[in-house]
C-alpha atoms as a PDB file:
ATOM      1  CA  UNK A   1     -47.384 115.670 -69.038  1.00  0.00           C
ATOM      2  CA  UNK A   2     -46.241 119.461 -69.166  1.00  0.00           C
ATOM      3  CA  UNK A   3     -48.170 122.121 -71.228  1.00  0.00           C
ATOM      4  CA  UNK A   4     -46.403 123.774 -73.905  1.00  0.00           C
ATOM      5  CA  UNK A   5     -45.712 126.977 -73.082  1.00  0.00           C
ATOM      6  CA  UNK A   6     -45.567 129.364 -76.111  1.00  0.00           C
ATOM      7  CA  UNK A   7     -44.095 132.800 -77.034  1.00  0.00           C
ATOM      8  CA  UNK A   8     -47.437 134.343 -77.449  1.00  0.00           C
ATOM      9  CA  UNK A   9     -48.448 133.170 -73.528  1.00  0.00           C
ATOM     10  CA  UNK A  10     -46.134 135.890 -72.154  1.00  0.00           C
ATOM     11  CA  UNK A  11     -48.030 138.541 -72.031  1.00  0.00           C
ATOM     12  CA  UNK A  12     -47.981 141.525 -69.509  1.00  0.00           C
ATOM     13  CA  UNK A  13     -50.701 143.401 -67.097  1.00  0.00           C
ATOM     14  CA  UNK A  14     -52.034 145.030 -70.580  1.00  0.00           C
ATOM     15  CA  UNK A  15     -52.453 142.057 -72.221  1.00  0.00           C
ATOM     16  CA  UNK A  16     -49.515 142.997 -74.949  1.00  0.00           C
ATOM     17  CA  UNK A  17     -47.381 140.554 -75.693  1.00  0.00           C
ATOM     18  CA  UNK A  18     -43.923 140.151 -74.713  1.00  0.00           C
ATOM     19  CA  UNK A  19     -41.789 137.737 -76.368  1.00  0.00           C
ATOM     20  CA  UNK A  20     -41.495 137.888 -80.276  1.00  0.00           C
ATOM     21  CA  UNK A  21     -42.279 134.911 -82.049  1.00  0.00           C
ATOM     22  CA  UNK A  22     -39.049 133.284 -81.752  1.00  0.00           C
ATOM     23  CA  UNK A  23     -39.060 133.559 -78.468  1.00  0.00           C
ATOM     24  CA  UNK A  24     -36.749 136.762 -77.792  1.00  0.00           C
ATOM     25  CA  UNK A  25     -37.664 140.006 -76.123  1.00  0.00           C
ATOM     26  CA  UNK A  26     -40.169 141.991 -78.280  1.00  0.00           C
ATOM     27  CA  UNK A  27     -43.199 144.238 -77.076  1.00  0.00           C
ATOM     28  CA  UNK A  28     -46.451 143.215 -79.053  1.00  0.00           C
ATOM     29  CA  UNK A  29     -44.536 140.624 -80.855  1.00  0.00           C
ATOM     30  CA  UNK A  30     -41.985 142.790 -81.799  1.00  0.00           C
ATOM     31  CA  UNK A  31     -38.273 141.725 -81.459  1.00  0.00           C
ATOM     32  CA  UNK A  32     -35.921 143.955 -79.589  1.00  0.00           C
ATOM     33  CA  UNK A  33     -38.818 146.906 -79.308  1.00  0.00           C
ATOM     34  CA  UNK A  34     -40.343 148.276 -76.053  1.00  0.00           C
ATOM     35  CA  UNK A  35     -38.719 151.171 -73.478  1.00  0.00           C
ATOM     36  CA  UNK A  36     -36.310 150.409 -70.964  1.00  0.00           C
ATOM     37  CA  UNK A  37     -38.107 148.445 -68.758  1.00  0.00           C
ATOM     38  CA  UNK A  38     -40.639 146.617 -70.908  1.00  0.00           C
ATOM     39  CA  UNK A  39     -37.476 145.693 -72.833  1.00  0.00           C
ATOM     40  CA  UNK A  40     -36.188 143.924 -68.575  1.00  0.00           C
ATOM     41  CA  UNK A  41     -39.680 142.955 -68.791  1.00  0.00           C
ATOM     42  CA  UNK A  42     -39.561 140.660 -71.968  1.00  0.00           C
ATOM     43  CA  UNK A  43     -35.770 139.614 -70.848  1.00  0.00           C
ATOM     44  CA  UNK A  44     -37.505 137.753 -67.889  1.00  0.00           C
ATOM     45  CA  UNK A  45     -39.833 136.207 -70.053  1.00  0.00           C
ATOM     46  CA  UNK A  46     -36.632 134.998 -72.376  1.00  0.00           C
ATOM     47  CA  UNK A  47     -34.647 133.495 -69.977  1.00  0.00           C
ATOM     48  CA  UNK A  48     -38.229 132.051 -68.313  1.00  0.00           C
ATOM     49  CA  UNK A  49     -39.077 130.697 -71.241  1.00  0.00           C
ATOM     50  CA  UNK A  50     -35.841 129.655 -72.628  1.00  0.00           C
ATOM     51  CA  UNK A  51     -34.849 127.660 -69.557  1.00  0.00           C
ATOM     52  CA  UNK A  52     -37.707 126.316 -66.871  1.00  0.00           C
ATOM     53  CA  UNK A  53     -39.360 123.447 -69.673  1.00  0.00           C
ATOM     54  CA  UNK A  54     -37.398 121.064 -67.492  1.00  0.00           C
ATOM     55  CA  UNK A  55     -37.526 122.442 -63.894  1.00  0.00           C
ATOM     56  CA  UNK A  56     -40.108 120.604 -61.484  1.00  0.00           C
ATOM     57  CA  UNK A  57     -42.678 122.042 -59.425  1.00  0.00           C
ATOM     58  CA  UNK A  58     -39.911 122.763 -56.344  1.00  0.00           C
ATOM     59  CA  UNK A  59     -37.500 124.658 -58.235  1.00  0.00           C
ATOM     60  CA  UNK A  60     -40.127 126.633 -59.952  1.00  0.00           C
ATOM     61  CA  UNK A  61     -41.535 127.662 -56.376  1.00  0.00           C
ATOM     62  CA  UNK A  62     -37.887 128.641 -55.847  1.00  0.00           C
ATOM     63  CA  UNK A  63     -37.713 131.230 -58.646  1.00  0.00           C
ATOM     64  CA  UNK A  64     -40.875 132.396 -57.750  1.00  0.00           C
ATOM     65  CA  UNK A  65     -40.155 133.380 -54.160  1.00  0.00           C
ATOM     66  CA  UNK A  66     -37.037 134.719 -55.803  1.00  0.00           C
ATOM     67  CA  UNK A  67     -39.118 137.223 -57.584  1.00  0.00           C
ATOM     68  CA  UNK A  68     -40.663 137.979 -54.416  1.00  0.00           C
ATOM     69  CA  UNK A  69     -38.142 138.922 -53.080  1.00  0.00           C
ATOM     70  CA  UNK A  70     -38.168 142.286 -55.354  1.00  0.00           C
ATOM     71  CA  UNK A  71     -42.383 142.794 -55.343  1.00  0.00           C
ATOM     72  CA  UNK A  72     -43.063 145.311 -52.177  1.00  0.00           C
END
């Protein structure tokens, strides 16, 4: 069985939140608010949680090495 994954779990390195409620970009809960990249930031999260309920364990390894690929 697969935990429900919630809005308010996407949080970043601050512990602020990232996702609005509804699930769309929003710093501290906020929809559409942040600067430039907090704003990327919370986009992630959207499409993350707006699309991998359904992936298995594989393909979720796969976008992980894909964001990798960009950490230094």
């Amino acid at each position: 069985m697969y935990r429900v994954i919630k809005p308010e779990d996407f949080k970043n390195y601050n512990g602020k939140r990232v996702l609005a409620d509804n699930g769309k970009q929003g710093m501290r809960a906020d929809e559409g608010m942040g600067s430039t990249t907090e704003r990327q930031q919370g986009n992630i999260a959207q499409a993350i949680y707006e699309n991998c309920q359904n992936l298995d364990n594989e393909q979720l390894d796969d976008i992980i090495k894909w964001v990798k690929l960009y950490k230094s």
